[in-house]
Protein backbone atom coordinates (compact mmCIF):
# COMPACT_ATOMS: atom_id res chain seq x y z
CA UNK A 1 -4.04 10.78 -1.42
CA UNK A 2 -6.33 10.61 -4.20
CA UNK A 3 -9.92 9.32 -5.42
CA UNK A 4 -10.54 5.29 -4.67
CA UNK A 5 -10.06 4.87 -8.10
CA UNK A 6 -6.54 6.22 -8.08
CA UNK A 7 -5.77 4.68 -5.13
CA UNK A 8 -7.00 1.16 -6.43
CA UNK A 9 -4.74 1.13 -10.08
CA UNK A 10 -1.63 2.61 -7.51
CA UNK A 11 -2.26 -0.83 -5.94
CA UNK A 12 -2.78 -3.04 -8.91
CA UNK A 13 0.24 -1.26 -10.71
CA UNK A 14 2.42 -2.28 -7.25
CA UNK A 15 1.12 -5.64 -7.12
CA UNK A 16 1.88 -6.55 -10.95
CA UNK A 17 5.45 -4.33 -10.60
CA UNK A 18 5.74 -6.37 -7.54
CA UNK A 19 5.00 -9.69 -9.06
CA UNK A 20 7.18 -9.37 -12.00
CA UNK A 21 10.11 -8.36 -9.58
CA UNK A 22 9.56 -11.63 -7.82
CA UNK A 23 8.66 -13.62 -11.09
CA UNK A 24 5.26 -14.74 -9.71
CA UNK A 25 1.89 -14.49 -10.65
CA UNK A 26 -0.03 -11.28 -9.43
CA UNK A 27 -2.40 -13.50 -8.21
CA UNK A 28 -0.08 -15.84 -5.98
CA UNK A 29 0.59 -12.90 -3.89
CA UNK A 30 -0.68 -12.78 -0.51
CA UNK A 31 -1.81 -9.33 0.53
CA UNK A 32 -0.72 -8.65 4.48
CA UNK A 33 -2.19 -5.75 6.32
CA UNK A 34 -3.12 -4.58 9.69
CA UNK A 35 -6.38 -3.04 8.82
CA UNK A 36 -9.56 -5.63 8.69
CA UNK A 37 -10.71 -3.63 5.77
CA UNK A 38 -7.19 -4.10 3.62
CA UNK A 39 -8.01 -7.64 3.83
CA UNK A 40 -11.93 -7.52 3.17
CA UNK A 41 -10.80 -5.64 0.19
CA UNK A 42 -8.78 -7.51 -0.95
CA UNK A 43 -10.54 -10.80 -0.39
CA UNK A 44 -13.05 -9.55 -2.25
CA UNK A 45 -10.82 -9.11 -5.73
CA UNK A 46 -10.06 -12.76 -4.78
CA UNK A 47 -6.99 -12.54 -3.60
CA UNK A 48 -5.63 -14.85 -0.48
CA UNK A 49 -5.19 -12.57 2.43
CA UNK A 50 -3.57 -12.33 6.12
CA UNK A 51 -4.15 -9.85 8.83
CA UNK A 52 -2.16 -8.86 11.42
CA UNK A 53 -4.44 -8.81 14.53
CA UNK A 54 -3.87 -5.07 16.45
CA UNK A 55 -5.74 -3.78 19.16
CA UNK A 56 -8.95 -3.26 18.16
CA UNK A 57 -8.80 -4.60 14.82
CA UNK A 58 -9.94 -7.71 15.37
CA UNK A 59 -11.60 -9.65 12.20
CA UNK A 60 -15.52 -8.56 11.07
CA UNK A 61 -18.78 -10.71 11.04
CA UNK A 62 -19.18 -9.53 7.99
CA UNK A 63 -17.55 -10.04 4.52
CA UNK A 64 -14.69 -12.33 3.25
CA UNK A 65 -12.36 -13.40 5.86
CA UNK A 66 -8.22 -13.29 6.15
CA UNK A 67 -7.00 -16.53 5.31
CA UNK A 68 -4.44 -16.43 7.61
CA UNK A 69 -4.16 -14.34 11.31
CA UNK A 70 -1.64 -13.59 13.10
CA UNK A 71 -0.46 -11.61 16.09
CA UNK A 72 2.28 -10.51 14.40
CA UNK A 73 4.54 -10.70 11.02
CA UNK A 74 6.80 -13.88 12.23
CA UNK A 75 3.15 -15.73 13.33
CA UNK A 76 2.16 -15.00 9.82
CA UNK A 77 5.50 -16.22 8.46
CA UNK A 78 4.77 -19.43 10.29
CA UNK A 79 1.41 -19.98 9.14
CA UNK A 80 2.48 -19.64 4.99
CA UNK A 81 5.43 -21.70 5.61
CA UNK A 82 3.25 -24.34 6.73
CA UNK A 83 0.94 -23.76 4.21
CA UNK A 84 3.24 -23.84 1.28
């Protein structure tokens, strides 16, 4: 899989490749995971983020928060329609 370091410019090159595909700005995308940490992560570079509640994986007392949660994709759906 690689070092952190590879692992984090794999992401940044697939968000930007990503972003251009969709003509947005890297930084209007919405990371969505199902890992608490994904979105911790990710909050932290400042990015908006959602999680996908599974078992066990419920959001931490610690760190930046998801800004959205969901209990699944179409709940998550829901909640950026709303928002946008």
């Amino acid at each position: 899989m690689g070092s952190p370091a590879r692992q984090i410019v794999a992401v940044f090159t697939y968000r930007v490749a990503a972003a251009g595909a969709l003509q947005a700005d890297p930084g209007a995308i919405c990371p969505v995971a199902c890992h608490i940490w994904d979105t911790i992560g990710a909050a932290a570079a400042g990015r908006q983020t959602a999680l996908v509640l599974r078992e066990g994986n419920a959001p931490l007392d610690v760190g930046p928060q998801p800004d959205l949660i969901g209990k699944d994709l179409d709940a998550i759906a829901d909640q950026l329609i709303e928002r946008f």
